[in-house]
Protein backbone atom coordinates (compact mmCIF):
# COMPACT_ATOMS: atom_id res chain seq x y z
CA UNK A 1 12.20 42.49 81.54
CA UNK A 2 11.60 40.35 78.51
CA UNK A 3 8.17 39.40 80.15
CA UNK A 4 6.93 42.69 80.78
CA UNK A 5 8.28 43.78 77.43
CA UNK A 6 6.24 41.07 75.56
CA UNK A 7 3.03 41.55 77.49
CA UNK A 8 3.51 45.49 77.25
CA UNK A 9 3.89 45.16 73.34
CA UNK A 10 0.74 42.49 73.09
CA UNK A 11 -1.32 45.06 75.16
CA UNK A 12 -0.47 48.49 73.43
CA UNK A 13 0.08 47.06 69.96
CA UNK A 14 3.40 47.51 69.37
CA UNK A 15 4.92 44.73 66.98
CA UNK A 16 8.35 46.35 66.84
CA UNK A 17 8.72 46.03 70.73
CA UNK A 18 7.38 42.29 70.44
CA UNK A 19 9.62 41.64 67.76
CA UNK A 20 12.55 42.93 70.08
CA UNK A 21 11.31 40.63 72.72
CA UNK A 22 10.81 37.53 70.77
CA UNK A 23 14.19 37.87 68.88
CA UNK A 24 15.52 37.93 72.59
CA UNK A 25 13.56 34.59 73.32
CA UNK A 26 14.58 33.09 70.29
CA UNK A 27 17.95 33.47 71.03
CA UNK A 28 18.57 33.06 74.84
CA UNK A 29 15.68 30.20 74.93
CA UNK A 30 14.37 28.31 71.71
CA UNK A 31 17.78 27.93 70.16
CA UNK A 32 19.71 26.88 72.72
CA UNK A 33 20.04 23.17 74.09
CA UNK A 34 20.12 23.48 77.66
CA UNK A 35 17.66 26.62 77.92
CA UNK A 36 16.47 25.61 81.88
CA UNK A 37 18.38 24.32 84.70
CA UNK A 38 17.71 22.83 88.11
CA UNK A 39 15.66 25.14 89.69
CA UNK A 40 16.96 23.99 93.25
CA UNK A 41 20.52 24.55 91.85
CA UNK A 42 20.03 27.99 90.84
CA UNK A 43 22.55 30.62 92.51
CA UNK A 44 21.74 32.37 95.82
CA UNK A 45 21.93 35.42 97.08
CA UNK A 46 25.47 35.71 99.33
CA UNK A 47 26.19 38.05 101.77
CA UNK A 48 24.38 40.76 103.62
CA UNK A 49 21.76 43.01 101.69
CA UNK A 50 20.41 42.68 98.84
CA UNK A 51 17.52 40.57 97.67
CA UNK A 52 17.00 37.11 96.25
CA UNK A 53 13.05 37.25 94.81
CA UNK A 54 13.95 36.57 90.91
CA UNK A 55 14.58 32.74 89.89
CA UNK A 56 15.89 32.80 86.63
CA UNK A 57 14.25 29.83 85.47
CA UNK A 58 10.85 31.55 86.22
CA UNK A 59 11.70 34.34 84.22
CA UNK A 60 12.86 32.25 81.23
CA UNK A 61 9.65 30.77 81.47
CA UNK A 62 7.21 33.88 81.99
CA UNK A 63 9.16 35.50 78.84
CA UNK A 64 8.93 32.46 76.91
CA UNK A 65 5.06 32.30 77.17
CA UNK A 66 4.68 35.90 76.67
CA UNK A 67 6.86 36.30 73.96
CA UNK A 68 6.42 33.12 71.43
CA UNK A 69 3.89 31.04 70.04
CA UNK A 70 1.83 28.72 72.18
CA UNK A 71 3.32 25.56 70.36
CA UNK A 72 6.34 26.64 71.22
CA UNK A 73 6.38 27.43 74.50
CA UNK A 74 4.24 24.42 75.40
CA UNK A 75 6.60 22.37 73.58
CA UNK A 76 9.71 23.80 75.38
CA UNK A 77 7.83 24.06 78.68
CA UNK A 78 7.28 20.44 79.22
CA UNK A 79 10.14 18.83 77.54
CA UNK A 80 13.16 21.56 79.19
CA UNK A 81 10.69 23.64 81.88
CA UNK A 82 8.92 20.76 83.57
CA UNK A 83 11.65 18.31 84.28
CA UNK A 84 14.21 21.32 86.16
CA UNK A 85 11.27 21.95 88.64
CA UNK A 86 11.37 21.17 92.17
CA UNK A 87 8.28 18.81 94.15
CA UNK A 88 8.40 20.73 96.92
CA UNK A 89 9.23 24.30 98.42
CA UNK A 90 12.69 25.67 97.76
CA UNK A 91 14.39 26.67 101.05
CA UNK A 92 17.18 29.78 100.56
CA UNK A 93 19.00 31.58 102.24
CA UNK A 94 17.17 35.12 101.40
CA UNK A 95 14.27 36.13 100.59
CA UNK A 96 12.68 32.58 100.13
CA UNK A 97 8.66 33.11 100.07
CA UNK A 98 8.85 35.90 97.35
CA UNK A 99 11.27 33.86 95.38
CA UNK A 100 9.38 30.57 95.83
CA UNK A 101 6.34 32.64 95.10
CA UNK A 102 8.08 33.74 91.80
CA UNK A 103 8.27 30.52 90.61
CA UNK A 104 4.53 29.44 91.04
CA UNK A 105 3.55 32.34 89.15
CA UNK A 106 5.77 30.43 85.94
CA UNK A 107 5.03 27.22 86.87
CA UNK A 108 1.18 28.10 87.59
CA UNK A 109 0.93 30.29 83.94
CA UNK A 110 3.00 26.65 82.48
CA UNK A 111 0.04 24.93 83.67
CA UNK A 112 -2.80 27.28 81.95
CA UNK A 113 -0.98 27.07 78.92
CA UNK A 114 -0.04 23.41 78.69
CA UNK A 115 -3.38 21.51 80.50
CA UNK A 116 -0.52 19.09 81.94
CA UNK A 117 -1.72 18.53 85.32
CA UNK A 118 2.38 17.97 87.02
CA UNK A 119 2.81 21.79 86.67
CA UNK A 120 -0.08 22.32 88.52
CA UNK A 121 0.85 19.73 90.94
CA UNK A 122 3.89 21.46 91.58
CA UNK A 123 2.07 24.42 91.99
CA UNK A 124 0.39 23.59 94.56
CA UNK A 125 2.85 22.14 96.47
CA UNK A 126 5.15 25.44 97.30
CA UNK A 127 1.25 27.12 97.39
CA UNK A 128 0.80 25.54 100.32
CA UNK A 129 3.66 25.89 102.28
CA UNK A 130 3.26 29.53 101.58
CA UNK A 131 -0.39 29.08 102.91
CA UNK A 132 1.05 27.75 106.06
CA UNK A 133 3.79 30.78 106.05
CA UNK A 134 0.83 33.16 106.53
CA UNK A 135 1.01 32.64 109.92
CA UNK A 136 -1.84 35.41 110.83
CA UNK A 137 -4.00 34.21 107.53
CA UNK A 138 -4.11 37.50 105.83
CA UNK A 139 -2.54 36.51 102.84
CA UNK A 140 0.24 38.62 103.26
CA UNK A 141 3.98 37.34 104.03
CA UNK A 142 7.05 38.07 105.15
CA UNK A 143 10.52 37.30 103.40
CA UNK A 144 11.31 34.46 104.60
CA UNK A 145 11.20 33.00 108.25
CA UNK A 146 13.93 34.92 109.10
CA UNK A 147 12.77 37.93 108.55
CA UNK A 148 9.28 38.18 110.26
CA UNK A 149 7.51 40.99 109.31
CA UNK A 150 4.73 40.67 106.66
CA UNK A 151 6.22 43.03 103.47
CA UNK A 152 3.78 44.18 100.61
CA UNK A 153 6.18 43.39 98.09
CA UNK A 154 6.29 39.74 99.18
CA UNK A 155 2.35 39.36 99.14
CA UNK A 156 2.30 41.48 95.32
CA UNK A 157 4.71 38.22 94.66
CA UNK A 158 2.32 35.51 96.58
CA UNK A 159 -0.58 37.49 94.85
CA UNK A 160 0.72 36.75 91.53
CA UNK A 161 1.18 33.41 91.83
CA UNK A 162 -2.58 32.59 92.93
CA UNK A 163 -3.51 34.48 89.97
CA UNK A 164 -1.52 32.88 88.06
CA UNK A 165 -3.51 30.07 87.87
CA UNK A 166 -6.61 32.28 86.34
CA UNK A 167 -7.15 32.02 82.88
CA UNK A 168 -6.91 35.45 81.08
């Protein structure tokens, strides 16, 4: 919410709901030590229903860059972002191509806004195991193996992500 808050308030002008955002960065990100952990650690869904298509280090991330300088968030990116991020795609137990696509969008925008070429590495290697997900190459994708049928909520996430990589 954080995100959208800080890219709503950039957009529209409004420095009193940017200021709301970045005091909410400042203190659940810059001013704590730990502010990312091991993205393949991060809790899963459990039990039936539900979904699992948010990882909270993405979102740290996403409101980070929208919400602070870009010294920063670069800084923070690749000294606390970069090293908690997985080499490959994340297997889970829900939901796993919207949540892995999730992630790409963060680690995709880390990579416009830092130049270092590792996020985009990283990028690209989830990116393409979702390319090989979309098993009828239409670019759209279902949940997870699991769950077969192509959703558009799941393609709005894989979307993202390739855009992600687009400066704006």
């Amino acid at each position: 919410m954080v995100y959208c808050l800080g890219r709503a308030a950039k957009n529209l002008n409004k420095r009193k709901w940017f200021l709301a955002a970045e005091n909410i960065v400042k203190c659940t990100l810059i001013n704590v030590e730990e502010p990312f952990s091991n993205v393949e650690k991060e809790p899963k869904h459990k039990g039936l229903g539900g979904h699992d298509f948010f990882s909270k280090n993405a979102n740290k991330a996403l409101a980070l860059m929208a919400c602070t300088s870009k010294g920063d968030a670069k800084d923070l990116l690749e000294s606390k972002f970069l090293p908690c991020l997985p080499k490959k795609f994340v297997h889970r137990h829900a939901d796993e191509n919207a949540w892995n696509a999730h992630l790409a969008t963060a680690i995709g925008k880390s990579y416009i806004l830092t130049g270092n070429e590792e996020f985009l590495r990283r990028y690209f290697a989830i990116m393409n195991e979702l390319g090989l997900r979309d098993k009828s190459k239409s670019a759209a994708l279902p949940r997870s193996p699991a769950f077969g049928r192509r959703e558009s909520w799941v393609t709005f996430f894989y979307a993202h992500a390739y855009s992600s990589i687009l400066e704006h």
